[in-house]
Protein backbone atom coordinates (compact mmCIF):
# COMPACT_ATOMS: atom_id res chain seq x y z
CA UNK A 1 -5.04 2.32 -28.30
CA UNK A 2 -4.91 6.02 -27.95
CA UNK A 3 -3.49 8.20 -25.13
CA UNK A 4 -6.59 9.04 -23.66
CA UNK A 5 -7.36 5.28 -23.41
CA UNK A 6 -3.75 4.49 -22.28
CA UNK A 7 -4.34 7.37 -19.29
CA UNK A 8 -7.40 5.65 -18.56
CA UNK A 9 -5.51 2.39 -17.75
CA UNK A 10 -2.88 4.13 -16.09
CA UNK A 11 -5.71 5.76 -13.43
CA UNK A 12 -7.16 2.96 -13.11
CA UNK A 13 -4.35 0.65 -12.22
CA UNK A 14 -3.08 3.22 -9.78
CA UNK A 15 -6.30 3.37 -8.21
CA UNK A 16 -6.23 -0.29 -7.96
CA UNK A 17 -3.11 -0.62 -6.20
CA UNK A 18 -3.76 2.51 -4.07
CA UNK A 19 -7.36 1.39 -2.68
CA UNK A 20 -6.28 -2.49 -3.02
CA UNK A 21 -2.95 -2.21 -0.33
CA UNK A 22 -5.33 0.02 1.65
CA UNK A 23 -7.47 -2.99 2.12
CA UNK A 24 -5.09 -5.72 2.35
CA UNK A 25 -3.57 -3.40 4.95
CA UNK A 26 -6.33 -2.89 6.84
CA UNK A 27 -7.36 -6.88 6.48
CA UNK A 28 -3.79 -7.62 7.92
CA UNK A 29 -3.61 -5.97 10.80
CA UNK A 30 -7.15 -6.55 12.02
CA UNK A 31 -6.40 -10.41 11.94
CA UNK A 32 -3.09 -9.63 13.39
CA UNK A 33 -4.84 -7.56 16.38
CA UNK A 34 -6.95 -10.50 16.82
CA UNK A 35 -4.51 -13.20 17.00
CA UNK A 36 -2.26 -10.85 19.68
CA UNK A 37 -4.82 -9.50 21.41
CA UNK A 38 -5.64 -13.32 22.73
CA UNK A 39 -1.72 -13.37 23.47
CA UNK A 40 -1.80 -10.06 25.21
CA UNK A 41 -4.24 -11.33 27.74
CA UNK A 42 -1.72 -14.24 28.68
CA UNK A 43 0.43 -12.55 31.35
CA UNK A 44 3.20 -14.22 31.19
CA UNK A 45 3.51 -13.97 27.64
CA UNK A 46 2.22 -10.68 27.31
CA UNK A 47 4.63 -7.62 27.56
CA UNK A 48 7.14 -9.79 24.62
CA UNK A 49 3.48 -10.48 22.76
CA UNK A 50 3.01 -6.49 23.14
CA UNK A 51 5.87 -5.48 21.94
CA UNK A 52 6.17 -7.81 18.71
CA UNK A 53 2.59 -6.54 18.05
CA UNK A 54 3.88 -3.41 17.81
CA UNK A 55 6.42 -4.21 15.54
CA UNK A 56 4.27 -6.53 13.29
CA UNK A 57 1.76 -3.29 12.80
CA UNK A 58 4.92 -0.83 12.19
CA UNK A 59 6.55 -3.76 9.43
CA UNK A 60 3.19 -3.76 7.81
CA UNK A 61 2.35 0.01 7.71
CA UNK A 62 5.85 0.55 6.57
CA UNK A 63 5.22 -1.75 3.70
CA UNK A 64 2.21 -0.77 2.25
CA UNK A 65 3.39 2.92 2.55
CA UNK A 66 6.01 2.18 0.10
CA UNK A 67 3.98 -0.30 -2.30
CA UNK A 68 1.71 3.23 -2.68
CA UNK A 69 4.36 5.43 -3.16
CA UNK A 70 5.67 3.83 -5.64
CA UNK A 71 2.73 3.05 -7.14
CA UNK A 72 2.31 7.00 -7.21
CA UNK A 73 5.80 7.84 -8.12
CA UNK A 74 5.28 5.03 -11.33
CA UNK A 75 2.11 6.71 -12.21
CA UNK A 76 3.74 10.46 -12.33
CA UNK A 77 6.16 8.94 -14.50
CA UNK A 78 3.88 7.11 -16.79
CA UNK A 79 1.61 10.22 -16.87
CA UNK A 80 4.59 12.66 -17.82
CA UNK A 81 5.52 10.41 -20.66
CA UNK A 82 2.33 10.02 -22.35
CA UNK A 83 2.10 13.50 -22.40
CA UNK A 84 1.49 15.17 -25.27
CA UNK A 85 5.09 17.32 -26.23
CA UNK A 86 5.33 19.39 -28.98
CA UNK A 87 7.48 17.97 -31.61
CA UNK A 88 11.11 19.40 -31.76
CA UNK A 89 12.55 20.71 -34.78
């Protein structure tokens, strides 16, 4: 396998992981919204239901952020060492 095919791999897995947590994200906090907003209509339960809501869609966020900045961080490394450097004397 040759760089070029290596740095194919390499976009494409970062890619993956970028657009994939992007939808898992999205998936998770659309069922979450779902689930709370039924126990945000319930008054009595509903300010604590609010409020752990809130922190649910924060945790999540949070999470995903760093699963894609690391995947970026991973793929600047990867790219910087499968480039090509000029041989030292």
């Amino acid at each position: 396998m040759n760089k070029s095919q290596l740095n194919g791999f390499r976009r494409l897995i970062e890619d993956s992981i970028e657009h994939g947590s992007a939808a898992v994200e999205t998936i998770q906090l659309r069922l979450a919204g779902r689930s709370f907003g039924i126990l945000e209509r319930i008054p009595i339960i509903a300010p604590p239901s609010k409020a752990i809501h809130l922190a649910h869609d924060v945790i999540i966020s949070g999470v995903h952020r760093v699963i894609r900045s690391t995947n970026r961080l991973a793929n600047k490394g990867l790219a910087l060492a499968l480039e090509d450097k000029p041989q030292q004397p």
